[in-house]
Protein backbone atom coordinates (compact mmCIF):
# COMPACT_ATOMS: atom_id res chain seq x y z
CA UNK A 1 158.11 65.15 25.56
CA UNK A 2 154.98 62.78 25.47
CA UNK A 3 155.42 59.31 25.22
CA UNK A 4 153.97 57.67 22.33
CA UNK A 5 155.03 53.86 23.26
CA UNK A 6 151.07 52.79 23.56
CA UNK A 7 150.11 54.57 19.91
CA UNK A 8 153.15 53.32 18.60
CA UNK A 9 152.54 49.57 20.39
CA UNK A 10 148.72 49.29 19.03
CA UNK A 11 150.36 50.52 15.58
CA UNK A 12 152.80 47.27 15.54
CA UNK A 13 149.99 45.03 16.67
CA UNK A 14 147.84 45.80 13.46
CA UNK A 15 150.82 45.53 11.15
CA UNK A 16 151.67 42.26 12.46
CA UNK A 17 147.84 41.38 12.22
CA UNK A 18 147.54 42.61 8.74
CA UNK A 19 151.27 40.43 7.93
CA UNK A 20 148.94 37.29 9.00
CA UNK A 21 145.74 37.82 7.25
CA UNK A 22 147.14 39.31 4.14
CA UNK A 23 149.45 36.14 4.35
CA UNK A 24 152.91 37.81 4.18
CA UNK A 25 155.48 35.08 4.07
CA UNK A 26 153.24 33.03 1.73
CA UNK A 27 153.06 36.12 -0.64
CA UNK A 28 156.55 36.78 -0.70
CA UNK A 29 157.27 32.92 -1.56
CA UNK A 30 154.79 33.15 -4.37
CA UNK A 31 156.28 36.53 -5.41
CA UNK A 32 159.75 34.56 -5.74
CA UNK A 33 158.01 32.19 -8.23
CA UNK A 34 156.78 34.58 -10.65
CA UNK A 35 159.22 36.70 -10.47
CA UNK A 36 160.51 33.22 -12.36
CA UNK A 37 157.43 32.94 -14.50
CA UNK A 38 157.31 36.50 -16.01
CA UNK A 39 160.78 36.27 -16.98
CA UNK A 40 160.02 33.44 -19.15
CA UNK A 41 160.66 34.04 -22.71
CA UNK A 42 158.19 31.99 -24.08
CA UNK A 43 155.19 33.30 -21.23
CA UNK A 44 153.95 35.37 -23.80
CA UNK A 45 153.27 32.45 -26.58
CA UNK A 46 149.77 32.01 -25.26
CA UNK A 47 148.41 35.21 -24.32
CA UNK A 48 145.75 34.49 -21.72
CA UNK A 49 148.48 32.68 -19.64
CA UNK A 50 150.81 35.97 -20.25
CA UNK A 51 147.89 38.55 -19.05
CA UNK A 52 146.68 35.74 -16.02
CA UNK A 53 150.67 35.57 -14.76
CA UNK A 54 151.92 39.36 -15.03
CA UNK A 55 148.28 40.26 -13.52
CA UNK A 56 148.98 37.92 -10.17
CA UNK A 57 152.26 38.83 -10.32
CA UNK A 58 151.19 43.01 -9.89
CA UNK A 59 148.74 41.92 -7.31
CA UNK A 60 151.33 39.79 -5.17
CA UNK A 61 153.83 42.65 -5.43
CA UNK A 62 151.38 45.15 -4.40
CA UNK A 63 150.88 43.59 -1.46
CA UNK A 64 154.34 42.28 -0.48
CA UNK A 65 155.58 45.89 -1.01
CA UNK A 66 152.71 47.87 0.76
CA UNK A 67 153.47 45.62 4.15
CA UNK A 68 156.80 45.61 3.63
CA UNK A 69 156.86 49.83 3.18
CA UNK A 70 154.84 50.24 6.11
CA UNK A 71 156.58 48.36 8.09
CA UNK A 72 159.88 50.36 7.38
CA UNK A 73 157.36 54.11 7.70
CA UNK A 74 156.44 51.90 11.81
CA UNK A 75 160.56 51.63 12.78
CA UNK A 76 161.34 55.01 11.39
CA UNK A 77 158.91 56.45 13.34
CA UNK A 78 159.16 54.42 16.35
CA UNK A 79 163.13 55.48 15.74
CA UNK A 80 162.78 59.04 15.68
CA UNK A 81 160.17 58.27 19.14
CA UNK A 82 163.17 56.85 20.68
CA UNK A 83 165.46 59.67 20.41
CA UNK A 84 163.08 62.18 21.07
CA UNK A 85 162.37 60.99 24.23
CA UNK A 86 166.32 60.45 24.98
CA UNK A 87 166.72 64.05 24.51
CA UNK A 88 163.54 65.66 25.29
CA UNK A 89 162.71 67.29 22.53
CA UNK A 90 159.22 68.49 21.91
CA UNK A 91 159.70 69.67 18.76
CA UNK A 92 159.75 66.22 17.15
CA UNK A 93 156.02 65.80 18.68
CA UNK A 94 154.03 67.62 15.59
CA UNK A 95 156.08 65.14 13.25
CA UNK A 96 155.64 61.85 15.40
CA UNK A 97 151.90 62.93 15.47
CA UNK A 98 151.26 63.42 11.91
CA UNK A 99 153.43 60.29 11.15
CA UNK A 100 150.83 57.99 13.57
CA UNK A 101 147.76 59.13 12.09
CA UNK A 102 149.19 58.13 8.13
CA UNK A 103 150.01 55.18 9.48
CA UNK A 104 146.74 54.51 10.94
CA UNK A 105 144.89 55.28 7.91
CA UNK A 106 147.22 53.16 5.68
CA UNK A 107 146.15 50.25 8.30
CA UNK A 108 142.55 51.11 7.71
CA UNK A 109 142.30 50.46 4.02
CA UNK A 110 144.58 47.55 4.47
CA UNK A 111 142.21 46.12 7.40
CA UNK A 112 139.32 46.64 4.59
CA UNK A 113 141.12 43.63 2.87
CA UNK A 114 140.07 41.28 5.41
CA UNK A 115 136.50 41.78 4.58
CA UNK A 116 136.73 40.36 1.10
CA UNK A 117 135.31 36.73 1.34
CA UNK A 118 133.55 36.37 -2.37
CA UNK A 119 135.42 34.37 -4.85
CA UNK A 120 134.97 37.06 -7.37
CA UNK A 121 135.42 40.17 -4.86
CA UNK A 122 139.43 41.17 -6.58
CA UNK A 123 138.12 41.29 -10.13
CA UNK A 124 136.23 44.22 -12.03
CA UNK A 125 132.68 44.58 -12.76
CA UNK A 126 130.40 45.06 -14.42
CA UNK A 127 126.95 47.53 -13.36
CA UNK A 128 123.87 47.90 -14.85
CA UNK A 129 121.37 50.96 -13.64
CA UNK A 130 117.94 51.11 -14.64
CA UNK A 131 115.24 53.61 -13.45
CA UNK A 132 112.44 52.89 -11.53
CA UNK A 133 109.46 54.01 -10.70
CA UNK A 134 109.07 57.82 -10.80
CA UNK A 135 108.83 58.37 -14.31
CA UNK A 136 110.69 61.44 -15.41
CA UNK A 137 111.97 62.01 -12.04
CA UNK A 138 113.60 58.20 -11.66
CA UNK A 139 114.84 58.74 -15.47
CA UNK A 140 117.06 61.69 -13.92
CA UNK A 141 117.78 59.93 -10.63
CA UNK A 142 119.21 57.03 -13.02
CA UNK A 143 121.31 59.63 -15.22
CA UNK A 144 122.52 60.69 -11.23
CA UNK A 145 123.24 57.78 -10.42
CA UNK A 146 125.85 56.73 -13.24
CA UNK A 147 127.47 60.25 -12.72
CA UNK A 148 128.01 59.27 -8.67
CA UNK A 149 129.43 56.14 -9.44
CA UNK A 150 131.67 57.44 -12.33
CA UNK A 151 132.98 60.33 -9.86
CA UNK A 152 133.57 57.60 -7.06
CA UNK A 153 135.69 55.65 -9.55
CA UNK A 154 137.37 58.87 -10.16
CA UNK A 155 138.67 59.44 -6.65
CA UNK A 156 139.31 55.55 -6.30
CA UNK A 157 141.91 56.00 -9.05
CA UNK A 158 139.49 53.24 -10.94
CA UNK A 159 138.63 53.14 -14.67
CA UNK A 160 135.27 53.79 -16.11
CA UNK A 161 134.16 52.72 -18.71
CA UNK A 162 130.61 53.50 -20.46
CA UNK A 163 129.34 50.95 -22.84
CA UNK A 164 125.66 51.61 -23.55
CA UNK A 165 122.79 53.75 -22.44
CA UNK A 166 119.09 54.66 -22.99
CA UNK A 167 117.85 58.13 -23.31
CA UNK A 168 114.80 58.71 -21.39
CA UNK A 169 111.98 60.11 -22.88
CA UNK A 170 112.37 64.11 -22.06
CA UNK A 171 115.05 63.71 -19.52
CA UNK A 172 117.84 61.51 -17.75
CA UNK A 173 117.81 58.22 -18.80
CA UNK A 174 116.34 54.50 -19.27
CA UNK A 175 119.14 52.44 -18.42
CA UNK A 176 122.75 52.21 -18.87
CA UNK A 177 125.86 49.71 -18.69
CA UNK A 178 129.52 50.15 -17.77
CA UNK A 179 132.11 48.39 -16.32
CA UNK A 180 134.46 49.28 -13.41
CA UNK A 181 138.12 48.75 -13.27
CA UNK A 182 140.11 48.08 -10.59
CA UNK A 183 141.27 46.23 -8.06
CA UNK A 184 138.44 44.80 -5.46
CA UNK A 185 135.66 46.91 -7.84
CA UNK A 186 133.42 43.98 -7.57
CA UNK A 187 133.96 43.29 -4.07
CA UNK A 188 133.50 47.17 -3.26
CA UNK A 189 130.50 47.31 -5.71
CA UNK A 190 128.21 44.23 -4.56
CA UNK A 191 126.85 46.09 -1.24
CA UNK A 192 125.62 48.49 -3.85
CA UNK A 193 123.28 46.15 -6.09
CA UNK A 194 119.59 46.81 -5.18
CA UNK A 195 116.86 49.65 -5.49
CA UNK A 196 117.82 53.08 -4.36
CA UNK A 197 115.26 55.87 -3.73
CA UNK A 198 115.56 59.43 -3.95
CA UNK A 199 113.38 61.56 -2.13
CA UNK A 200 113.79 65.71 -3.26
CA UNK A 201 111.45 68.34 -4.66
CA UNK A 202 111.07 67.44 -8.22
CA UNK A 203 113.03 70.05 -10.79
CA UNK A 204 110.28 68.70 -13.42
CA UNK A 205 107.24 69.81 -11.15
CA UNK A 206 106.00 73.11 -11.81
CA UNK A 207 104.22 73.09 -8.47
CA UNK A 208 107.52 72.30 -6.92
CA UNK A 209 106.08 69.31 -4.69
CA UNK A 210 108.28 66.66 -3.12
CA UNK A 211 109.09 63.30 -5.46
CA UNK A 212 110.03 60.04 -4.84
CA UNK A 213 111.80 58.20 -7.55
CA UNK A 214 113.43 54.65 -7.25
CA UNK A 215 116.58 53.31 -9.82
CA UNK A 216 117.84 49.88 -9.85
CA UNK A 217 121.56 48.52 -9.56
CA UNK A 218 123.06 45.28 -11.02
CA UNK A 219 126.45 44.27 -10.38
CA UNK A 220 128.18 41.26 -12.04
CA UNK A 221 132.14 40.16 -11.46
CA UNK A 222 133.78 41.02 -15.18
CA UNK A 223 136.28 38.33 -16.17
CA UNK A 224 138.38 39.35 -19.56
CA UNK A 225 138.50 35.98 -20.13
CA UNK A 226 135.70 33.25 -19.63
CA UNK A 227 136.87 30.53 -22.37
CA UNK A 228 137.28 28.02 -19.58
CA UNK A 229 133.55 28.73 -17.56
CA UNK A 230 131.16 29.46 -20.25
CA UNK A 231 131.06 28.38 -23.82
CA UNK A 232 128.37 30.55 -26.33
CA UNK A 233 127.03 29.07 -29.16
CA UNK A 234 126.76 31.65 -32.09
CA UNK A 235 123.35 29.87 -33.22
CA UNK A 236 121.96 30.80 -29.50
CA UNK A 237 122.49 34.67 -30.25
CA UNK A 238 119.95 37.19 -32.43
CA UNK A 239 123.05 40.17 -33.13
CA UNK A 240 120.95 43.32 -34.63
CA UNK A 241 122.88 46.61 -35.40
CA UNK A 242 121.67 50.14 -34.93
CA UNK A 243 122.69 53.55 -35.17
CA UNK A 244 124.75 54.95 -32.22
CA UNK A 245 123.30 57.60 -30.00
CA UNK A 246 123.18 59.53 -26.46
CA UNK A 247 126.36 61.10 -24.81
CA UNK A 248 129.61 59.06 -26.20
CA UNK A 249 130.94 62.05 -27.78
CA UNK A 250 133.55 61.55 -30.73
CA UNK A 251 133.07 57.85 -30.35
CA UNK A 252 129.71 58.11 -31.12
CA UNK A 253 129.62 56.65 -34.93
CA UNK A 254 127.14 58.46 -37.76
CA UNK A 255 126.83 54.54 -39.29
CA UNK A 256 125.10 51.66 -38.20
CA UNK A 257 128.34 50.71 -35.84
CA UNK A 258 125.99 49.83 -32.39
CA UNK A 259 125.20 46.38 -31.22
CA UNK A 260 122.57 44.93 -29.91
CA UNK A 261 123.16 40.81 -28.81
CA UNK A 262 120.39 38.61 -27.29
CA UNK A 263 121.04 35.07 -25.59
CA UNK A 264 117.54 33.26 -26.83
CA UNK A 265 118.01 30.34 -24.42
CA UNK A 266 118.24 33.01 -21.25
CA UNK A 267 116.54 35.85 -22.65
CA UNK A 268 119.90 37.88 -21.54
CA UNK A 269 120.35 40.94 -23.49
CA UNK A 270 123.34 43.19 -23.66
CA UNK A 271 124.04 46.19 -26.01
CA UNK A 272 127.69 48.45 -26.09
CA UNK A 273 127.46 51.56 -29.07
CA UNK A 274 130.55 53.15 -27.34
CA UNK A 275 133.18 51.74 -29.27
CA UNK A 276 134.44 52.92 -32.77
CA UNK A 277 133.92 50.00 -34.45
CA UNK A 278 130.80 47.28 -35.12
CA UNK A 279 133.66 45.00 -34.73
CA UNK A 280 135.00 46.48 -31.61
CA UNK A 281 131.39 46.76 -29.90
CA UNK A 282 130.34 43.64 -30.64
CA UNK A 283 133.64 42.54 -28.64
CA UNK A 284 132.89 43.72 -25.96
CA UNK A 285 129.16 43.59 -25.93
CA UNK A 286 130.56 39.69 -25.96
CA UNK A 287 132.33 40.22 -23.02
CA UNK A 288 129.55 41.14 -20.92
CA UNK A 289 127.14 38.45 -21.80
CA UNK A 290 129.84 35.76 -20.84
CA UNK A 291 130.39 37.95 -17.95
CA UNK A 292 126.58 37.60 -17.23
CA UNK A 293 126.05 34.24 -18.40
CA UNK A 294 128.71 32.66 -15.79
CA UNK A 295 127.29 35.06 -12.75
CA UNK A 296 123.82 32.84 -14.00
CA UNK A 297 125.49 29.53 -13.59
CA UNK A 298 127.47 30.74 -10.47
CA UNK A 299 123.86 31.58 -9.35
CA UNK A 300 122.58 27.86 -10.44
CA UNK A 301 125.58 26.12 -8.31
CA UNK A 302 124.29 27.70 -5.16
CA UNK A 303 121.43 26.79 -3.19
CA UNK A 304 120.42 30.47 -2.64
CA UNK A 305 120.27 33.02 -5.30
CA UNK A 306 121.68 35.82 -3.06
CA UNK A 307 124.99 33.66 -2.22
CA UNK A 308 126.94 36.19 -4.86
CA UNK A 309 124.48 38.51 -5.90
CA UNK A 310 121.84 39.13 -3.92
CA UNK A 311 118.07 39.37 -4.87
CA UNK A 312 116.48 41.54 -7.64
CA UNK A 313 113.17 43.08 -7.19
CA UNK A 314 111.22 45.52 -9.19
CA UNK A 315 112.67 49.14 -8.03
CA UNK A 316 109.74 50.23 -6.48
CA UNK A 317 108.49 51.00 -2.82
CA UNK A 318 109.81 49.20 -0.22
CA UNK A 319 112.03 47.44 -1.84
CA UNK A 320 115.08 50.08 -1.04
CA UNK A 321 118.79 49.16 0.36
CA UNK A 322 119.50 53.26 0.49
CA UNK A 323 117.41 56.05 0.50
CA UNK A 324 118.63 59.36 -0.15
CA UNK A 325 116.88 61.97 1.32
CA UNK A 326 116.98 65.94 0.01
CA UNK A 327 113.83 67.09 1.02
CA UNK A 328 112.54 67.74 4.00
CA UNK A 329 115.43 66.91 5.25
CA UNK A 330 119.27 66.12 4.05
CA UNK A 331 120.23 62.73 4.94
CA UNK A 332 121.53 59.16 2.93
CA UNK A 333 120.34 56.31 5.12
CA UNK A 334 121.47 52.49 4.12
CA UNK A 335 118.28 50.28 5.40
CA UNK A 336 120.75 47.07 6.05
CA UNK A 337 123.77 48.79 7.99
CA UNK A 338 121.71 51.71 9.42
CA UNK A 339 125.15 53.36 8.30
CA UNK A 340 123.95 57.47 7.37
CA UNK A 341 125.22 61.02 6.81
CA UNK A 342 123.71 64.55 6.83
CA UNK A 343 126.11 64.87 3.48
CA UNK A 344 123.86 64.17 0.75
CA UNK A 345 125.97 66.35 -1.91
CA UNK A 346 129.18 64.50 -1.28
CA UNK A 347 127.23 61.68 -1.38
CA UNK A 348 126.16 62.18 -4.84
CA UNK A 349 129.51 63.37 -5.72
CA UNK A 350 131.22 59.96 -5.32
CA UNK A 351 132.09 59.81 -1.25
CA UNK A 352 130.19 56.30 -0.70
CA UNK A 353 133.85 54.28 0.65
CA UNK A 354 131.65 54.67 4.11
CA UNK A 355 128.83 52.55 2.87
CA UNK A 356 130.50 50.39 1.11
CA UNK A 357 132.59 49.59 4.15
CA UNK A 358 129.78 49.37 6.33
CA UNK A 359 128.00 46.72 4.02
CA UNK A 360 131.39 44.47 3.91
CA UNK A 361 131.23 44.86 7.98
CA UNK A 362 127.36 43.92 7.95
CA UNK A 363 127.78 41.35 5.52
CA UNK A 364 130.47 39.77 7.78
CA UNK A 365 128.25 39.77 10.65
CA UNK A 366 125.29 38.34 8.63
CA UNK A 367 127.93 35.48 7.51
């Protein structure tokens, strides 16, 4: 029978690492008092306070309970170690085995907590991607580039949520919004703002030579509710209506239901036509410019503009974080971590946890 005791022994070490950092005891004591607070019968009265309470409350009880379930999953296993060993039986190894490695990867994602340092890093957000230069070619590479990050929500179990694109002018497209729910999107999504270029034989070519195309990636926190950090003054806004089009499907309204909202002071301007309603987009077109408004006075509070959002440049050459490489050659390369794979399709599909992991690792370093 092998002995497991060091495997087992580095296993406890983490958990009792990841009890410290993810502040266990504290959690549970805060757990205790709003477990209190959501039983209230008047909580729900004033609804901000209601969705603000019962949303800590999920996130406090996610956490107690994931420790608190691994650390049961560490003494089973260590159990069933113990007796295996007592009675030499090697046919408990295969299970022992398969048991370590879950609860090694369950310690993983949990260690990628510790790398959240931004203020903003648990909420949602909200992306912007515009093409580049490249013309056609960056128009598609834009259109790719929403579909990668919709399919990574996908696997992430996250919501997506398209608000408002541009058509390009015989394919892919201009520019589009949407926000990202779930928990830690915004933290997850920051190493992503910034130019990415494509590199690939160009399917809009007809001599088939090699292309390269840049597209542009703007990530903002998204807060349901910014009464309390920015206040919007109807007579700052121009609101102009328009006719919905582009891929929304049955949402997409025949009538003049799309909005279009500009901030004259800032110049800010944000559009949503995926909603059935004037009323509804206008909502949430609302939303996202206090969303975008506060991430410019977070900005103004901080002596450096790339404190919580990095810089923006004009997505053009050598301006890149990423390049993603199909021709010659197959290979995504991240210019900041050096982090790259061979995997360009998988890539593409949605498998960027890697990157993103490797930017909250660099970005610790650079701290």
């Amino acid at each position: 029978m092998r002995d497991y005791s060091d495997d087992l022994a580095a296993l406890r070490k983490r958990l009792t690492e990841a009890e410290g950092y993810l502040d266990l005891e504290g959690s549970r004591a805060r757990l205790a008092d709003l477990e209190k607070e959501v039983g209230r019968a008047d909580l729900w009265d004033d609804p901000n306070e209601g969705r603000k309470v019962s949303g800590e409350y999920t996130r406090v009880k996610e956490d107690v309970d994931a420790l608190e379930r691994l650390k049961g999953q560490l003494e089973d296993v260590e159990t069933l170690h113990q007796l295996a060993q007592e009675e030499g039986d090697d046919s408990q190894e295969p299970e022992i085995e398969q048991a370590i490695a879950a609860l090694a990867r369950q310690l993983d994602a949990l260690e990628l907590r510790s790398l959240f340092s931004g203020e903003y890093d648990e909420f949602d957000a909200v992306c912007e991607i515009h093409a580049g230069a490249g013309g056609t070619d960056a128009q598609d590479w834009a259109q790719m580039m929403v579909r990668m990050y919709q399919r990574w929500a996908e696997n992430r179990g996250f919501e997506f949520e398209l608000d408002d694109i541009s058509e390009g002018q015989e394919a892919g497209i201009l520019s589009a919004t949407f926000i990202l729910k779930g928990r830690f999107a915004y933290g997850l999504l920051t190493g992503e703002q910034g130019t990415h270029r494509l590199v690939r034989i160009s399917p809009f070519d007809s001599q088939a030579r090699r292309q390269t195309s840049f597209a542009s990636m703007l990530v903002v926190p998204f807060i349901e509710d910014l009464s309390d950090e920015v206040t919007i003054d109807e007579k700052d806004l121009r609101i102009d209506t328009y006719r919905s089009s582009g891929a929304g499907g049955q949402h997409v309204n025949v009538t003049d239901s799309a909005v279009r909202i500009t901030h004259l002071p800032t110049g800010i301007v944000v559009s949503c036509q995926n909603e059935r309603s004037q009323m509804q987009n206008k909502a949430r077109a609302m939303q996202v410019l206090a969303a975008k408004l506060a991430e410019r006075q977070r900005e103004e509070r901080r002596a450096e503009l790339e404190a919580i959002s990095g810089p923006t440049t004009q997505a053009s050459w050598g301006t890149q974080i990423r390049n993603y490489v199909m021709a010659p050659y197959q290979m995504v390369k991240d210019d900041r971590t050096k982090y790259e794979t061979g995997n360009v399709q998988a890539v593409l599909d949605g498998d960027l946890d890697a990157f993103m992991e490797a930017y909250l690792r660099w970005r610790r370093t650079q701290q």
